[in-house]
C-alpha atoms as a PDB file:
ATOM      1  CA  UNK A   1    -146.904 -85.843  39.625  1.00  0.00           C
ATOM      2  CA  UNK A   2    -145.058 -87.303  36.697  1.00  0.00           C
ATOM      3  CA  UNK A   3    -141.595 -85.864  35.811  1.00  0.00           C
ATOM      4  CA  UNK A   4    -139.904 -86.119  32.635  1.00  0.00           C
ATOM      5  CA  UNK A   5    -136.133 -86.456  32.085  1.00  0.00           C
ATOM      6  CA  UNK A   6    -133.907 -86.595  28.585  1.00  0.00           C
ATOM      7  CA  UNK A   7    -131.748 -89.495  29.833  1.00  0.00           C
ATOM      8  CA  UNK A   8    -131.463 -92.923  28.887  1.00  0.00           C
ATOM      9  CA  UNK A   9    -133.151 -95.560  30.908  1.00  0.00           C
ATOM     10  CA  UNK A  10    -131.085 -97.651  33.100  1.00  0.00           C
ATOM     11  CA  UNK A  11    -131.124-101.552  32.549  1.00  0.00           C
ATOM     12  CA  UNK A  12    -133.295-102.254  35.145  1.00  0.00           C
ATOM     13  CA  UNK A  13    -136.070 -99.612  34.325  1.00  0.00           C
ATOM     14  CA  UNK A  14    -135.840-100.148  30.524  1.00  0.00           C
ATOM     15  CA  UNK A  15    -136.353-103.846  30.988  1.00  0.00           C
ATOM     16  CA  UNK A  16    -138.685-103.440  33.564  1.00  0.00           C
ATOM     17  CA  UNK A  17    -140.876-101.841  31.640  1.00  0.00           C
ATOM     18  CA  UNK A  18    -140.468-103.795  28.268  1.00  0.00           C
ATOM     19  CA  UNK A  19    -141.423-107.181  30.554  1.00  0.00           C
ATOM     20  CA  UNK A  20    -144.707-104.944  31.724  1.00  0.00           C
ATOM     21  CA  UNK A  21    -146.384-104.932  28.507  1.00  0.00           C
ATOM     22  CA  UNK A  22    -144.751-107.933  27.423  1.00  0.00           C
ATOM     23  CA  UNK A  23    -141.941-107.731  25.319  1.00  0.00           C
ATOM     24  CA  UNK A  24    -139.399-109.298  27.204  1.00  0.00           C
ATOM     25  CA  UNK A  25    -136.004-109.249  25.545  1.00  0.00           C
ATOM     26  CA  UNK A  26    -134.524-112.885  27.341  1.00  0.00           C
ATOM     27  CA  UNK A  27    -137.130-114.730  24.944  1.00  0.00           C
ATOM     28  CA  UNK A  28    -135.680-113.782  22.164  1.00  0.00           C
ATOM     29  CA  UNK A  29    -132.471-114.507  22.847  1.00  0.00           C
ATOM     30  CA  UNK A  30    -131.077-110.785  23.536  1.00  0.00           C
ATOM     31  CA  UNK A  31    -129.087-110.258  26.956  1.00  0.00           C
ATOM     32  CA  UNK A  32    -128.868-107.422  29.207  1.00  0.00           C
ATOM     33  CA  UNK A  33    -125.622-106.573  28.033  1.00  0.00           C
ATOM     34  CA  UNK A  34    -126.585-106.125  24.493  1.00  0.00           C
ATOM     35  CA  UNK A  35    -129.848-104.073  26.147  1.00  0.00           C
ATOM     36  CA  UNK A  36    -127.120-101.932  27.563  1.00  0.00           C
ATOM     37  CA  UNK A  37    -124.675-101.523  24.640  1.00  0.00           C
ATOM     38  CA  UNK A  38    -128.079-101.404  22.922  1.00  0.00           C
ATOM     39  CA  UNK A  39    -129.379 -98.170  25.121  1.00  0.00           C
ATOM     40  CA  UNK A  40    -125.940 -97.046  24.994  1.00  0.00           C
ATOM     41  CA  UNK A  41    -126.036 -95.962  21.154  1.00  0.00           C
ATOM     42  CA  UNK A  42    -128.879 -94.261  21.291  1.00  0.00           C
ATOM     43  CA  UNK A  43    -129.182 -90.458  20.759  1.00  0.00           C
ATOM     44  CA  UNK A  44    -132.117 -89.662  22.453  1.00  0.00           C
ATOM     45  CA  UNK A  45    -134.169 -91.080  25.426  1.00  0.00           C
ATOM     46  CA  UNK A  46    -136.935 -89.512  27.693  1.00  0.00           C
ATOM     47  CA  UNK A  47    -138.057 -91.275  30.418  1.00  0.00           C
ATOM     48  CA  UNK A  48    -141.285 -90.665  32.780  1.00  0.00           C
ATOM     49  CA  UNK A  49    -140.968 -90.687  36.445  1.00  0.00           C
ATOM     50  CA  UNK A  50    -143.621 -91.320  39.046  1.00  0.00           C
ATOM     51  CA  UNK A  51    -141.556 -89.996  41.946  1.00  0.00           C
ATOM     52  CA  UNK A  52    -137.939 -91.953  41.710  1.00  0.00           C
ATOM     53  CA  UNK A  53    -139.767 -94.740  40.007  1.00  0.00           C
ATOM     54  CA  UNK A  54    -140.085 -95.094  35.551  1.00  0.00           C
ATOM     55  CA  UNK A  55    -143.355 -95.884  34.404  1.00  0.00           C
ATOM     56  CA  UNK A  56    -142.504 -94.959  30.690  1.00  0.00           C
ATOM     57  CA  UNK A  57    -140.217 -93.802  28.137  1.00  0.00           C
ATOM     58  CA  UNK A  58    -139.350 -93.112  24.623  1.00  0.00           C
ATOM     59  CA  UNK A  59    -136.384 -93.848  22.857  1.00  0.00           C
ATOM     60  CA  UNK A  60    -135.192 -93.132  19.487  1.00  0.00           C
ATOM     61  CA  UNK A  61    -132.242 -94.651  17.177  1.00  0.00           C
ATOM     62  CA  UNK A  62    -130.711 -92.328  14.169  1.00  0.00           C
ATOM     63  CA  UNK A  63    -128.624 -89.530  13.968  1.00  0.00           C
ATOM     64  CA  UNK A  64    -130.683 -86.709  15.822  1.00  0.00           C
ATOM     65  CA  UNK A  65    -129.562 -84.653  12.831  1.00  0.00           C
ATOM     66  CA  UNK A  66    -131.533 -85.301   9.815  1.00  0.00           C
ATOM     67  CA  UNK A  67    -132.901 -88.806  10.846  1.00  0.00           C
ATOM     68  CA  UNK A  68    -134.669 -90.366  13.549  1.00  0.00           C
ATOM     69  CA  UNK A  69    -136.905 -93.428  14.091  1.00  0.00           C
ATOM     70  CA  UNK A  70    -138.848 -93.917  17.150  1.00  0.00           C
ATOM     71  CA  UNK A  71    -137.791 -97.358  18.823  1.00  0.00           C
ATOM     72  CA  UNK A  72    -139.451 -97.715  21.977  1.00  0.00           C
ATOM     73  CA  UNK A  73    -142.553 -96.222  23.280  1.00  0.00           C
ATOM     74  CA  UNK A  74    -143.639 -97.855  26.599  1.00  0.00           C
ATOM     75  CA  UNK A  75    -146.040 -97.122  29.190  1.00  0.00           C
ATOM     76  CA  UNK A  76    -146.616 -99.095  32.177  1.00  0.00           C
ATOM     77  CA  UNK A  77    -150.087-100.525  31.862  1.00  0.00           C
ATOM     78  CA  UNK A  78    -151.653 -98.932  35.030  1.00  0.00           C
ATOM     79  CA  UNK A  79    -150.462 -95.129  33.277  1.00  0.00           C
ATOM     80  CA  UNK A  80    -151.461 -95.879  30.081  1.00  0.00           C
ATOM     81  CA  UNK A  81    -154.181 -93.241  29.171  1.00  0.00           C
ATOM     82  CA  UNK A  82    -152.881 -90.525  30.939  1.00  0.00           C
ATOM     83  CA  UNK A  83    -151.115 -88.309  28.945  1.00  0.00           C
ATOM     84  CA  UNK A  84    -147.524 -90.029  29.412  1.00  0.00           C
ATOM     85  CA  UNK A  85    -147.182 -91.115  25.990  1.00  0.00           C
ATOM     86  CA  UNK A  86    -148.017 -87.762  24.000  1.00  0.00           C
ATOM     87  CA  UNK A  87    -145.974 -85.722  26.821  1.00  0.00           C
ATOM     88  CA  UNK A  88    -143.111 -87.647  26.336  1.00  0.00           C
ATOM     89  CA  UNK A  89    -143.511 -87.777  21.965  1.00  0.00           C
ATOM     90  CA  UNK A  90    -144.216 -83.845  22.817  1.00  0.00           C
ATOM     91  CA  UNK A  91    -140.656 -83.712  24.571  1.00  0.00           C
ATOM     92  CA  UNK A  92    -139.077 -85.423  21.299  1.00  0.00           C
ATOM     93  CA  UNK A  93    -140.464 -82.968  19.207  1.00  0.00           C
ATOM     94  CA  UNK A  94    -138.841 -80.754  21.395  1.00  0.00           C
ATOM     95  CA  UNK A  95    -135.684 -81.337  20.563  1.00  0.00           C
ATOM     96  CA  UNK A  96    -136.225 -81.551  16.951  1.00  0.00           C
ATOM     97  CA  UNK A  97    -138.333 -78.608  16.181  1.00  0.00           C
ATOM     98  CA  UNK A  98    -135.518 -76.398  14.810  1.00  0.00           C
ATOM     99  CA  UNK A  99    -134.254 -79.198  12.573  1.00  0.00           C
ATOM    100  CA  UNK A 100    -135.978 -78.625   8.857  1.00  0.00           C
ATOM    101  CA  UNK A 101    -136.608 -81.452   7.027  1.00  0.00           C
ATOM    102  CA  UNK A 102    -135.717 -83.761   9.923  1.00  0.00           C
ATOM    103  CA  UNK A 103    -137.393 -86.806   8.783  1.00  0.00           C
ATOM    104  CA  UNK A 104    -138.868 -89.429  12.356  1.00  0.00           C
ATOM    105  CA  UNK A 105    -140.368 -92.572  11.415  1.00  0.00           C
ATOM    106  CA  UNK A 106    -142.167 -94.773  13.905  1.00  0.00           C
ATOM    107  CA  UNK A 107    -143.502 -98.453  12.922  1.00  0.00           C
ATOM    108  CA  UNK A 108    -146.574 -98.710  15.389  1.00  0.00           C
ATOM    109  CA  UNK A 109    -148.187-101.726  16.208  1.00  0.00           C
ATOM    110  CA  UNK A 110    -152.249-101.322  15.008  1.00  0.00           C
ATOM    111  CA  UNK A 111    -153.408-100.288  18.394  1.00  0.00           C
ATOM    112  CA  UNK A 112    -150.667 -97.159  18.155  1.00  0.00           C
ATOM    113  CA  UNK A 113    -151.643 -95.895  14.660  1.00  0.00           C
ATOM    114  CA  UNK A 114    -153.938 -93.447  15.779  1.00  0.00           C
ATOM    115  CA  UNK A 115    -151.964 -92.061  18.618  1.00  0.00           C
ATOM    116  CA  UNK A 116    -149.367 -91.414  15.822  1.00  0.00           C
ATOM    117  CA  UNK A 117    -151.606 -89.644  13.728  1.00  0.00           C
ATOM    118  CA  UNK A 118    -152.630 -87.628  16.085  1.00  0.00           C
ATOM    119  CA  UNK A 119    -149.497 -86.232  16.052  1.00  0.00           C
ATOM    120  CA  UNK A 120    -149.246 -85.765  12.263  1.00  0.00           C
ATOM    121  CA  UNK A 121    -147.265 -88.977  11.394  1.00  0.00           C
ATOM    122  CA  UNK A 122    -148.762 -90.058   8.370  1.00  0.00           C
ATOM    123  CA  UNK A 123    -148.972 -93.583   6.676  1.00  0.00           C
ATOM    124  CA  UNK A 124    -146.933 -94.417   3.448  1.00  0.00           C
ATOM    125  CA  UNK A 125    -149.314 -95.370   0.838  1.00  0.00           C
ATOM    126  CA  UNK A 126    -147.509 -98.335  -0.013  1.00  0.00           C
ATOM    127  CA  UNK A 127    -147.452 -99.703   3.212  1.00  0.00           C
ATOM    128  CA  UNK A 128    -150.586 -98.736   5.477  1.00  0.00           C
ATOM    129  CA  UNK A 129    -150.284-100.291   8.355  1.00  0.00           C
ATOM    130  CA  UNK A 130    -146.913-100.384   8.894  1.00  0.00           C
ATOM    131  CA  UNK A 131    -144.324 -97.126   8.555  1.00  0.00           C
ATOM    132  CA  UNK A 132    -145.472 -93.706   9.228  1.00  0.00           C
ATOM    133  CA  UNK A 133    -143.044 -90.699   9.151  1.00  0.00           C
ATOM    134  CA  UNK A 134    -143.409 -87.194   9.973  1.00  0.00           C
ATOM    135  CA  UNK A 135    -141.268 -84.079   8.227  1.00  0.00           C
ATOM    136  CA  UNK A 136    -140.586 -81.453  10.645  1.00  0.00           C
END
């Protein structure tokens, strides 16, 4: 059973699962101290847990006020497709739901766009493939 937890991702887990799907932070040229001081700023983080062990996460940079963009979504490959991604997004919304006008961007990569818009994000017309926001 997969648990969900609004905490921020220790080193270890986050860059665990960054080098899973491969976007591993040592290649371009960013240490795990900056990853820390990095995770360390952020106002909001949920992370997925497969008993004690993270196999995904969400993390968002901003101001949790009026602003937020989504950062990091990350599944580990063998629980992609089951849910983890929209329950953690659903956990986000969560804690932005009574915030009017709170504006969360995302730039998805083109196999995420659709996942987004699920959710309501919606494309900028001058820029369709890249930024989406969504006005809550």
């Amino acid at each position: 059973m997969i648990t969900y937890k609004i905490k921020k991702p220790t080193v270890k887990e986050y860059l665990l699962l960054r080098n899973s799907v491969n976007w591993n932070l040592k290649e371009k040229g960013i240490s795990e101290e900056r990853a820390y001081e990095s995770l360390k700023k952020c106002p909001l983080c949920v992370c997925a847990y497969d008993k004690k062990s993270v196999v995904g996460m969400i993390r968002l940079s901003g101001d949790l006020e009026m602003y937020g963009y989504i950062q990091d979504t990350i599944i580990l490959p063998n629980y992609q497709g089951k849910g983890i991604g929209s329950s953690l997004l659903k956990k986000v919304f969560e804690k932005i739901k009574n915030k009017p006008g709170y504006l969360l961007g995302v730039c998805p990569s083109k196999v995420s766009v659709e996942f987004y818009e699920k959710f309501g994000f919606k494309k900028r017309p001058e820029n369709p493939n890249g930024f989406m926001s969504i006005e809550i």
